[in-house]
N, C-alpha and C. Protein backbone atom coordinates (compact mmCIF):
# COMPACT_ATOMS: atom_id res chain seq x y z
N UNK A 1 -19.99 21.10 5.02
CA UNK A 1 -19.25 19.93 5.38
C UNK A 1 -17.84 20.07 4.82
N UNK A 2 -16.90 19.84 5.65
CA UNK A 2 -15.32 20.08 5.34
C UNK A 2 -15.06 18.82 4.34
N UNK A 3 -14.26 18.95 3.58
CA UNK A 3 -13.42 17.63 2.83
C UNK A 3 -12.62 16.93 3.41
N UNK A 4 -12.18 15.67 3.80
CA UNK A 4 -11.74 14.57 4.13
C UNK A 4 -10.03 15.50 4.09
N UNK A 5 -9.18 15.23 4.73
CA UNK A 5 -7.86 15.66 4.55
C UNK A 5 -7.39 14.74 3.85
N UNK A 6 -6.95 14.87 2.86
CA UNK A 6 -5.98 14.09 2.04
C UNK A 6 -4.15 13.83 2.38
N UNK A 7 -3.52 12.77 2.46
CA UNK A 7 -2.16 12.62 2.71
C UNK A 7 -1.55 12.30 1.43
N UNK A 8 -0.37 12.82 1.90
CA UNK A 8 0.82 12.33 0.59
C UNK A 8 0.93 10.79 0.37
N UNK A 9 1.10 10.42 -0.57
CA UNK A 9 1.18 8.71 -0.45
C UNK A 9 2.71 8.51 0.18
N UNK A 10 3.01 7.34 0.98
CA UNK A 10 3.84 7.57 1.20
C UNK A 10 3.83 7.70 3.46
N UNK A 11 2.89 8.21 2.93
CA UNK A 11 2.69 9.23 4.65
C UNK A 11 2.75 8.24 5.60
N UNK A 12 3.67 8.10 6.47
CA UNK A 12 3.13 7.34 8.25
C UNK A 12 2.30 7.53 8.67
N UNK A 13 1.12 6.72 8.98
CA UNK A 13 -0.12 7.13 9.72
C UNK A 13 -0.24 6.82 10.79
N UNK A 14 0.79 5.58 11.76
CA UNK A 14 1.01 5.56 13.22
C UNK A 14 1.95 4.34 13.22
N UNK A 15 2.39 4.35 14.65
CA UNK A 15 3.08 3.17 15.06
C UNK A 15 2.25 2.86 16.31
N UNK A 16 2.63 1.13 16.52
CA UNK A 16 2.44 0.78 17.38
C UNK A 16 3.12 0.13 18.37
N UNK A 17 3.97 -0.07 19.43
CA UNK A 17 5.16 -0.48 19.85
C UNK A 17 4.49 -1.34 20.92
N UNK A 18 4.26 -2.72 21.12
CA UNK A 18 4.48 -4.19 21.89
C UNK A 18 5.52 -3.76 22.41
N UNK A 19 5.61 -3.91 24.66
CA UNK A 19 6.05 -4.62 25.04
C UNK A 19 5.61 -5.66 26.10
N UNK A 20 6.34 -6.29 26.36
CA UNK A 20 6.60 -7.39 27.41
C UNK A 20 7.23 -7.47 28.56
N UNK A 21 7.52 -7.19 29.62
CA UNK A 21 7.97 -7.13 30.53
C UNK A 21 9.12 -6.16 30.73
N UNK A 22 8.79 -4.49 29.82
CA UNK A 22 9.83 -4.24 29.69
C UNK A 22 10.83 -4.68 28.50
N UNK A 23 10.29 -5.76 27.49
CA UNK A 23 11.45 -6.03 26.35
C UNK A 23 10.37 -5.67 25.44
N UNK A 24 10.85 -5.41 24.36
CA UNK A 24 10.11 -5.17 23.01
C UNK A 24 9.90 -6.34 22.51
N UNK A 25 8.34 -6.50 22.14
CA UNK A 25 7.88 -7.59 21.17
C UNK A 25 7.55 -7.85 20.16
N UNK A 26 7.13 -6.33 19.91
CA UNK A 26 6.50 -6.11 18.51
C UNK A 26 6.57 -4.17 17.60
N UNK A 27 6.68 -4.22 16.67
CA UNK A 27 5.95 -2.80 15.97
C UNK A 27 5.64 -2.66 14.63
N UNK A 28 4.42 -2.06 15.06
CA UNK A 28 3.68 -2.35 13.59
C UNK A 28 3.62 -0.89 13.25
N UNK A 29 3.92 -0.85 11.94
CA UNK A 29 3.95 0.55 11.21
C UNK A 29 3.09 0.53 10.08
N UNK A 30 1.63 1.56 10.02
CA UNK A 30 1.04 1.90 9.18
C UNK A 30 1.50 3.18 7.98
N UNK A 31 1.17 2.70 6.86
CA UNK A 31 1.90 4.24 5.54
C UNK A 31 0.88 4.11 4.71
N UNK A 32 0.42 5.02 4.26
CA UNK A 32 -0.29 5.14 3.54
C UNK A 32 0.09 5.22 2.28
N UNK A 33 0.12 4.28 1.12
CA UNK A 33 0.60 4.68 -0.41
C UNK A 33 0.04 5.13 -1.08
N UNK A 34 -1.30 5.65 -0.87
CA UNK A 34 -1.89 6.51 -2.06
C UNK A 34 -3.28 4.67 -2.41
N UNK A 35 -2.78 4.07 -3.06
CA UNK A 35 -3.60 3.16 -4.01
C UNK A 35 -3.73 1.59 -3.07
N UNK A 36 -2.72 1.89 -1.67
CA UNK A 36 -3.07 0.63 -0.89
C UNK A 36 -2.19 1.41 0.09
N UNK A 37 -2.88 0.76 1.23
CA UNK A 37 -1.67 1.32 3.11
C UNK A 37 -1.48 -0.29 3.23
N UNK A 38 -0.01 0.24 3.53
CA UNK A 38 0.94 -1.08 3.73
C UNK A 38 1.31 -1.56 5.65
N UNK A 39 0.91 -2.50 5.92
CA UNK A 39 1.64 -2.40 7.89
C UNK A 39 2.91 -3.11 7.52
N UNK A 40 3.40 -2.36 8.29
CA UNK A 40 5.46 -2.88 7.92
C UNK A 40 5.26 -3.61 9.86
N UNK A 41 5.77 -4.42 9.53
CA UNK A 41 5.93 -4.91 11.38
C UNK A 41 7.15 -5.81 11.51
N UNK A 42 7.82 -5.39 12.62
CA UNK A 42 9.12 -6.06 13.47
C UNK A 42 8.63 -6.55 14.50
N UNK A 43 9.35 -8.02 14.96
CA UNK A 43 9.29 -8.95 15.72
C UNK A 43 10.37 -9.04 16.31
N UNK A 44 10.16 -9.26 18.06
CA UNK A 44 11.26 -9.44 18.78
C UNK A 44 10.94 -10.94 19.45
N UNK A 45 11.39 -12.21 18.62
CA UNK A 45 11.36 -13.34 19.37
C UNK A 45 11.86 -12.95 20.77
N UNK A 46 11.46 -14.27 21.85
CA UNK A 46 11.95 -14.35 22.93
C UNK A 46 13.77 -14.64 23.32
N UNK A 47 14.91 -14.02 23.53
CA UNK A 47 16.15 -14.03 23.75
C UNK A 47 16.80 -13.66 22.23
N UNK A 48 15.86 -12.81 21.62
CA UNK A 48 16.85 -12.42 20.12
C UNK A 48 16.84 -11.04 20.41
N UNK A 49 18.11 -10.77 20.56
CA UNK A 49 18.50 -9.11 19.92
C UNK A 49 18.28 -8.14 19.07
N UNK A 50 18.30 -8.84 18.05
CA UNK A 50 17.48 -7.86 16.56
C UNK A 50 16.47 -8.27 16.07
N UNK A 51 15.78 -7.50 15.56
CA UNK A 51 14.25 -7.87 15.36
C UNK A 51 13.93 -8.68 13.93
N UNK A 52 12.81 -9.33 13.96
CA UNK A 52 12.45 -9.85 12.60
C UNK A 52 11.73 -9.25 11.75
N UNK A 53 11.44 -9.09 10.35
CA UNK A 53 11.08 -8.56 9.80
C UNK A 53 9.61 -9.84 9.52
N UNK A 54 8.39 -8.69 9.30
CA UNK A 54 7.04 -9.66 8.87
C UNK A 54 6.81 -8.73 8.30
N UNK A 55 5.94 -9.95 7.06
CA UNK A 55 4.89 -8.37 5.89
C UNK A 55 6.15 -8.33 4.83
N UNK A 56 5.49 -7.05 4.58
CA UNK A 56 4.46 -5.98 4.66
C UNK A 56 2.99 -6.50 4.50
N UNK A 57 2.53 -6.38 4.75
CA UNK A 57 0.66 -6.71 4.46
C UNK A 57 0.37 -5.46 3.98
N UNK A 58 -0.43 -5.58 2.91
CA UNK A 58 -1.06 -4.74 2.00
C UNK A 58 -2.59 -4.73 2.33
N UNK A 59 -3.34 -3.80 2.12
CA UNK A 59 -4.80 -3.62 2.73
C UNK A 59 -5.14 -2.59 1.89
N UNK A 60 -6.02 -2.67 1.05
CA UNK A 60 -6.70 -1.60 0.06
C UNK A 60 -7.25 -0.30 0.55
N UNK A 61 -7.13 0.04 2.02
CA UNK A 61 -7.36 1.09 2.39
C UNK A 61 -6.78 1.26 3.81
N UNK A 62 -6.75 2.53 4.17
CA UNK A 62 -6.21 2.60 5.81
C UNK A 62 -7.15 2.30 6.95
N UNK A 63 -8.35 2.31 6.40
CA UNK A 63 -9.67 1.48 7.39
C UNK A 63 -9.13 -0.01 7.25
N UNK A 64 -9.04 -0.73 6.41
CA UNK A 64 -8.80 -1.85 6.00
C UNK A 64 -7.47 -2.49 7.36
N UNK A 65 -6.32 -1.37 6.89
CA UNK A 65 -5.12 -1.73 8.04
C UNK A 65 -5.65 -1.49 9.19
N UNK A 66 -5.94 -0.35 9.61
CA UNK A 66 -6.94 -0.56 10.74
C UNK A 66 -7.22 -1.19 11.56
N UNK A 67 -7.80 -1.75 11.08
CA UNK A 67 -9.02 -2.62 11.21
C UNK A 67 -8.25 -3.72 12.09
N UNK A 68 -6.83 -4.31 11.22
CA UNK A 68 -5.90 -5.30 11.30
C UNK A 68 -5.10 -5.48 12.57
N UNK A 69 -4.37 -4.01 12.71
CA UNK A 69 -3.72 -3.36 13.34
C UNK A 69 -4.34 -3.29 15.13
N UNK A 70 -5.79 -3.22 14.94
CA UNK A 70 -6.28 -3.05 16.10
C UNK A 70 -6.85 -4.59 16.99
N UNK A 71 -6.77 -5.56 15.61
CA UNK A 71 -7.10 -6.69 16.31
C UNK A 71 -5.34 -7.05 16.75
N UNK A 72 -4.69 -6.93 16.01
CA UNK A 72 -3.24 -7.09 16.29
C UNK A 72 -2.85 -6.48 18.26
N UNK A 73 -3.32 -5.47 18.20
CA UNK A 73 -2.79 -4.47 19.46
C UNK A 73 -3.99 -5.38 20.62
N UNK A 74 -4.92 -5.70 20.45
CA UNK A 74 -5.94 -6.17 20.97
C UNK A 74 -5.54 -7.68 21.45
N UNK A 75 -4.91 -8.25 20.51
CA UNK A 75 -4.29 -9.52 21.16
C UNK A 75 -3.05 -9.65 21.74
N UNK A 76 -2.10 -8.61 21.65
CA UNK A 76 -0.96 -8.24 22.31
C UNK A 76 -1.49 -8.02 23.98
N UNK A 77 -2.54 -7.54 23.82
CA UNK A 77 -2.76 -6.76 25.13
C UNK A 77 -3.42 -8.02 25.83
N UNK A 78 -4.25 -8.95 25.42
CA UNK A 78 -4.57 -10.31 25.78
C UNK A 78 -3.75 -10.87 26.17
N UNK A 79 -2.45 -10.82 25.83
CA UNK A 79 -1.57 -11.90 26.38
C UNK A 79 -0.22 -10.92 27.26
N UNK A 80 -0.87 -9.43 27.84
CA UNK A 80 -0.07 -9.38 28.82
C UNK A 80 0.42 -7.95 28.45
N UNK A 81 0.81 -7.95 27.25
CA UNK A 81 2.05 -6.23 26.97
C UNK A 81 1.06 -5.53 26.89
N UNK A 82 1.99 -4.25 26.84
CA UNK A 82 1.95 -3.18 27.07
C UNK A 82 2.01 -2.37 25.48
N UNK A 83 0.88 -1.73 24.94
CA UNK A 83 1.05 -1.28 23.45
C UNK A 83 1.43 0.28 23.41
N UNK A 84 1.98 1.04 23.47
CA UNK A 84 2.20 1.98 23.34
C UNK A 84 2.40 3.16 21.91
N UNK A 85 1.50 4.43 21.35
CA UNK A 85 1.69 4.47 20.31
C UNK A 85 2.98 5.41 20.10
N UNK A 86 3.21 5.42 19.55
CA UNK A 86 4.82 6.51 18.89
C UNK A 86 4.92 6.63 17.38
């Protein structure tokens, strides 16, 4: 049985990019710190130009963000956008 790959703390473990009709709504960024994975996420209200900052949310593991992340993308997609990863 192989060993689990280990990451640098620190490490990006994915993005997720919300849109909407063609406009950006959302992106949520998973990192892994070693002792907790943090989701960093930007918000694009409706008629705002630059995005908002939410979070960071902290989650004691990257299953944990996960977990978060996927109900997050899961209700984006409920109400219409388009999730794309990058």
């Amino acid at each position: 049985m192989s060993e689990p790959a280990l990451r640098p703390p620190g490490q990006e473990l994915y993005v997720r990019h919300a849109r909407l009709e063609g406009r950006s709504v959302a992106l949520l960024r998973a990192v892994d710190q070693g002792q907790a994975c943090i989701v960093e996420a930007q918000v694009w209200p409706k008629g705002v130009v630059d995005p908002v900052g939410s979070g960071p949310y902290t989650f004691p593991s990257p299953v944990e963000a996960t977990r978060f992340v996927t109900h997050v993308v899961e209700a984006f997609i409920a109400l219409g956008c388009e999730v794309a990863a990058s």
